[in-house]
N, C-alpha and C. Protein backbone atom coordinates (compact mmCIF):
# COMPACT_ATOMS: atom_id res chain seq x y z
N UNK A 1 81.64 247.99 163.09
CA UNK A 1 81.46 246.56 162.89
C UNK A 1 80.00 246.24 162.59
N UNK A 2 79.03 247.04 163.45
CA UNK A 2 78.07 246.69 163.24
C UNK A 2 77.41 247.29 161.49
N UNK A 3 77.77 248.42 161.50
CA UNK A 3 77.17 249.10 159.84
C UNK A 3 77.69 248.64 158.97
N UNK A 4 78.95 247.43 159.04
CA UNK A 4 79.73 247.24 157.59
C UNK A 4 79.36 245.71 158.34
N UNK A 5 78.31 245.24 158.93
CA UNK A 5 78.03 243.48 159.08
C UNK A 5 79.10 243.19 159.87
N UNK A 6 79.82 243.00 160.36
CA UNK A 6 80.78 242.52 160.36
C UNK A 6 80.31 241.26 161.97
N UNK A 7 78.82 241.84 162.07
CA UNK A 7 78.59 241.50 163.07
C UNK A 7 77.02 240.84 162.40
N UNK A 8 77.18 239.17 162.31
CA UNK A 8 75.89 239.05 161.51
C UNK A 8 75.01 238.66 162.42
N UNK A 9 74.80 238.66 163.96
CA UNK A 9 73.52 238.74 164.46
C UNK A 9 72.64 240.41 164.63
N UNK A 10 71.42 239.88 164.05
CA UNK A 10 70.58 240.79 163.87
C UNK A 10 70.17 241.90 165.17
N UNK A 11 69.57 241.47 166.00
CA UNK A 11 69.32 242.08 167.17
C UNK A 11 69.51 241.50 168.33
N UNK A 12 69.72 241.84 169.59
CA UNK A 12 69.74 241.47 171.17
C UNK A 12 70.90 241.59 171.62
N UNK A 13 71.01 240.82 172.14
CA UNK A 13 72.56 240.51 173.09
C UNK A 13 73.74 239.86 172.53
N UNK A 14 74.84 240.44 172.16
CA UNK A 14 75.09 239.87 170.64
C UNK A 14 77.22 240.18 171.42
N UNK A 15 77.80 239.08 171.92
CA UNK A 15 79.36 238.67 172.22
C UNK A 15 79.96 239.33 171.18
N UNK A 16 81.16 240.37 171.63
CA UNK A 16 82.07 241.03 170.28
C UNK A 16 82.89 240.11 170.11
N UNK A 17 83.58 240.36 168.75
CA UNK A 17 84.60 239.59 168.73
C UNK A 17 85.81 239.65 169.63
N UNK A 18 86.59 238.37 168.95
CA UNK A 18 88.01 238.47 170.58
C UNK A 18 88.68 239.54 169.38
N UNK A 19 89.30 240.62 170.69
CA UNK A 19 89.91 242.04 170.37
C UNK A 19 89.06 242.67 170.79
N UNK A 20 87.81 242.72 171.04
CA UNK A 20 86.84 244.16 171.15
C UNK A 20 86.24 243.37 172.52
N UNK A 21 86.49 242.57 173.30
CA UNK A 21 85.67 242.45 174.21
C UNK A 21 85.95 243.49 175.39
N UNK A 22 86.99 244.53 175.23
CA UNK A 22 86.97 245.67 176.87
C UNK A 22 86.19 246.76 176.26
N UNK A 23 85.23 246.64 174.92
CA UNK A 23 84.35 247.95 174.36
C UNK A 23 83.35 248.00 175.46
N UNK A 24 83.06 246.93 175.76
CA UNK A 24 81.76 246.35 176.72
C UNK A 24 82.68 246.27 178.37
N UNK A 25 81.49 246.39 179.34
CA UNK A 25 82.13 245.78 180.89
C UNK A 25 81.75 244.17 180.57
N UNK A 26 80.83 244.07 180.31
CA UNK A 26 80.75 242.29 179.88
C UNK A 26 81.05 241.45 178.16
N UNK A 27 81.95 242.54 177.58
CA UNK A 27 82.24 241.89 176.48
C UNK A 27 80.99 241.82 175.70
N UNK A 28 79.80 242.12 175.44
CA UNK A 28 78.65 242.28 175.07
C UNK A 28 78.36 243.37 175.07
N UNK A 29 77.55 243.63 173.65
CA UNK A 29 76.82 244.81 173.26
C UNK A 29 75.20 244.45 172.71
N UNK A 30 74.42 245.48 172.73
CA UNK A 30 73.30 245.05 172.79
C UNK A 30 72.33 245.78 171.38
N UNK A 31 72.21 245.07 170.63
CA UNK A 31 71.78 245.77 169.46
C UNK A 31 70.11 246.03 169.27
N UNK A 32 69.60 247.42 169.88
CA UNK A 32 68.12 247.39 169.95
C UNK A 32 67.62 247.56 168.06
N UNK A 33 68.17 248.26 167.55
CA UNK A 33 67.59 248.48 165.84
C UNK A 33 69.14 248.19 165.21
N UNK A 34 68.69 247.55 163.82
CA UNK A 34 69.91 247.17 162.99
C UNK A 34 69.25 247.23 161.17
N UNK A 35 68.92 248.60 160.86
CA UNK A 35 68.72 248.74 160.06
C UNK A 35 69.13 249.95 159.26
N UNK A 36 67.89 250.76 158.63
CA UNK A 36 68.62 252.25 157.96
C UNK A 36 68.51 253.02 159.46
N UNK A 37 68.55 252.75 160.55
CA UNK A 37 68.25 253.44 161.56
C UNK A 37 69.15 252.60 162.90
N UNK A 38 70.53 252.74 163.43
CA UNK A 38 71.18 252.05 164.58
C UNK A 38 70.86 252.71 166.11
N UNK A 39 70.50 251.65 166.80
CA UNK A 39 70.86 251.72 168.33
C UNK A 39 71.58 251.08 168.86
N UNK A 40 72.64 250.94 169.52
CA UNK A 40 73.16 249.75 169.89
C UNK A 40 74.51 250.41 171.29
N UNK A 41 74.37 249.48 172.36
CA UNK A 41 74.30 249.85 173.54
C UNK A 41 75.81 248.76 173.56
N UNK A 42 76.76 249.60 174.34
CA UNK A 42 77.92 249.38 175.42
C UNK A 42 77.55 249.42 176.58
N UNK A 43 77.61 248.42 177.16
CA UNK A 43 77.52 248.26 179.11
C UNK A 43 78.65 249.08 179.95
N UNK A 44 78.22 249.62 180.26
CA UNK A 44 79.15 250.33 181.15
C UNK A 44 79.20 249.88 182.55
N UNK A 45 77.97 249.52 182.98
CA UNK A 45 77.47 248.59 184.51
C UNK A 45 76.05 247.82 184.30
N UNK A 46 76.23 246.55 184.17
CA UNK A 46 75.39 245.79 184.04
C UNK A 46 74.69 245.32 185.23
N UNK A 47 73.52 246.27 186.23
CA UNK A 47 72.94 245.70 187.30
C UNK A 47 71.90 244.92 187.10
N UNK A 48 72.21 244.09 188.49
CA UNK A 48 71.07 242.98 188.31
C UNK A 48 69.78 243.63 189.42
N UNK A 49 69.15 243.74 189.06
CA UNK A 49 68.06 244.50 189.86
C UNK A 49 68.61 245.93 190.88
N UNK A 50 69.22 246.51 190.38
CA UNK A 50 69.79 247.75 191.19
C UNK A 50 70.15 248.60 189.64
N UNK A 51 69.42 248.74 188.45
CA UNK A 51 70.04 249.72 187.84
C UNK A 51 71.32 249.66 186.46
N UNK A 52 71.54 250.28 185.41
CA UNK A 52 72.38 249.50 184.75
C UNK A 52 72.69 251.00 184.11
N UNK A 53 74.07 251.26 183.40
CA UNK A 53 74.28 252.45 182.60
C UNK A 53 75.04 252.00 180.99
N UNK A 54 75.14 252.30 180.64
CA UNK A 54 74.95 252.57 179.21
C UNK A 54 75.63 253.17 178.43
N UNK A 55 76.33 252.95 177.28
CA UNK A 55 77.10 254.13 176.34
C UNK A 55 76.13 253.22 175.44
N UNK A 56 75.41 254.57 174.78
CA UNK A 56 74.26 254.40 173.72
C UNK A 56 75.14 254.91 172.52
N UNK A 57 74.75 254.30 170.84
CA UNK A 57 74.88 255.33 169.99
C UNK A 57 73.84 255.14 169.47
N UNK A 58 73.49 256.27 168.74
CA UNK A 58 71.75 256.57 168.49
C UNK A 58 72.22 256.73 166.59
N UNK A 59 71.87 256.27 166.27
CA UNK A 59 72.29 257.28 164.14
C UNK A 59 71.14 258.27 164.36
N UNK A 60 70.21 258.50 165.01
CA UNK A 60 69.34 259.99 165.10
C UNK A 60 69.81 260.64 166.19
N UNK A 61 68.90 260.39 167.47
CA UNK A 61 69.01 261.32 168.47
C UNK A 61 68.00 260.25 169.51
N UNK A 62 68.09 261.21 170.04
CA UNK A 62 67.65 261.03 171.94
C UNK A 62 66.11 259.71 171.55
N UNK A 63 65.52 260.75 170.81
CA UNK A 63 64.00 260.12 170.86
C UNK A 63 64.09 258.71 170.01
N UNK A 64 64.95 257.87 169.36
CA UNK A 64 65.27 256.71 169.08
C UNK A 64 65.45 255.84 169.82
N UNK A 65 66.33 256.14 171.23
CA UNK A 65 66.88 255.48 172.08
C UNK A 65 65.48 255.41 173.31
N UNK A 66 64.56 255.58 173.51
CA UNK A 66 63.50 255.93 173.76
C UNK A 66 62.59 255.29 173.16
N UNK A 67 62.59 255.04 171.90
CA UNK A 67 61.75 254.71 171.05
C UNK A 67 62.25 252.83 170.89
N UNK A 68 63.25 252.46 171.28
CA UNK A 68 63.74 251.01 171.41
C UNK A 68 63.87 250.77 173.18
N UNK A 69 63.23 251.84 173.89
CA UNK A 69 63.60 251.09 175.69
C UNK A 69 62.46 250.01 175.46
N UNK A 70 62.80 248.99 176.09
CA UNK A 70 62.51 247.37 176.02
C UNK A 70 61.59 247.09 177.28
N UNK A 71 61.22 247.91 177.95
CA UNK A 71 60.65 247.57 179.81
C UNK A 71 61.48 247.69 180.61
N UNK A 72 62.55 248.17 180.20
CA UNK A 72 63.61 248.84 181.20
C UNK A 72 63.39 250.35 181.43
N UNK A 73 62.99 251.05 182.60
CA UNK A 73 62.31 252.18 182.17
C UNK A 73 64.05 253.35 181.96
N UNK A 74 64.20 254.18 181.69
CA UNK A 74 65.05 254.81 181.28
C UNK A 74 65.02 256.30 182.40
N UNK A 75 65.89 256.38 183.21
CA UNK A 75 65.82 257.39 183.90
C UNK A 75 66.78 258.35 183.78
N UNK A 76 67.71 258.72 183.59
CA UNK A 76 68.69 259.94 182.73
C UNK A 76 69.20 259.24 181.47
N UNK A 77 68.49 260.16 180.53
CA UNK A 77 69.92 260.15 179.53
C UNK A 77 70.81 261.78 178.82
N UNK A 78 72.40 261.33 179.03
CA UNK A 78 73.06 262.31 179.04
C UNK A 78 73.29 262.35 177.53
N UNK A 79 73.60 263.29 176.73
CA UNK A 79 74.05 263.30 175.34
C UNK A 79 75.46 264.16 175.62
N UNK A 80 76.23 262.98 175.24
CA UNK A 80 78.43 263.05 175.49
C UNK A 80 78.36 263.96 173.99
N UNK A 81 78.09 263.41 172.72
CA UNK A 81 78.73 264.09 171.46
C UNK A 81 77.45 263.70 170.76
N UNK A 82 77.82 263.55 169.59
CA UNK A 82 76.79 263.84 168.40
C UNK A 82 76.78 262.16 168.16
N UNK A 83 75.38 261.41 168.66
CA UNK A 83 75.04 260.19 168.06
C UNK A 83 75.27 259.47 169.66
N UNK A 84 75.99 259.78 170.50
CA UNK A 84 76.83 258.82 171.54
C UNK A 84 75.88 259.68 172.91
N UNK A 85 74.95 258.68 173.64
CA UNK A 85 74.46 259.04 175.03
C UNK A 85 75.06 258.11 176.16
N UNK A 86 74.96 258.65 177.40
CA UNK A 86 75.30 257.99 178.80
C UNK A 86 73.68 257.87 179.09
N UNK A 87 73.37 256.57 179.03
CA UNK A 87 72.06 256.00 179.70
C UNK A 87 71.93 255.36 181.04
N UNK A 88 71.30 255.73 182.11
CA UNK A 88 70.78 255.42 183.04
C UNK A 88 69.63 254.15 183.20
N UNK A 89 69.09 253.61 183.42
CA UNK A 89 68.50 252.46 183.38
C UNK A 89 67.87 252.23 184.62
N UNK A 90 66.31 251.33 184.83
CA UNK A 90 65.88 251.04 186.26
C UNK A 90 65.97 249.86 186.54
N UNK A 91 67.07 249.13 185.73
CA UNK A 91 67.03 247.41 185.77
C UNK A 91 68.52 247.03 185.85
């Protein structure tokens, strides 16, 4: 949705459409880059000051997802398959 537009906000915190809201735990996905280069984050647990996890997909690798942490410091990230990480979070 996001590489074919289908999703025309650019970056942040960005409501799926109705049908895709159980992709997310809060129906929200979070788009850090939206260009020749995607990051863009599934909530898996959205903590409020205790921590938050993550289904990342990266279109590179590890050091992208890294390269868009926001002041959330990043404390494990797992790599599931090719493009797709389990992110850990300190927020």
């Amino acid at each position: 949705m996001v590489k074919n537009n289908d999703i025309v906000e650019s970056l942040g915190d960005v409501k799926l459409p109705k049908g895709y809201g159980k992709l997310s735990s809060d129906g929200n996905i979070y788009i850090y880059q939206k260009d020749s280069e995607q990051v863009i984050s599934f909530w898996v647990f959205r903590g409020f000051l205790s921590g938050s996890v993550e289904l990342i997909y990266s279109s590179k690798d590890e050091a992208l997802i890294y390269k868009n942490e926001t002041g959330h410091p990043i404390t494990s990230v797992i790599k599931l398959k090719e493009h797709w990480f389990l992110v850990e979070t300190d927020y």
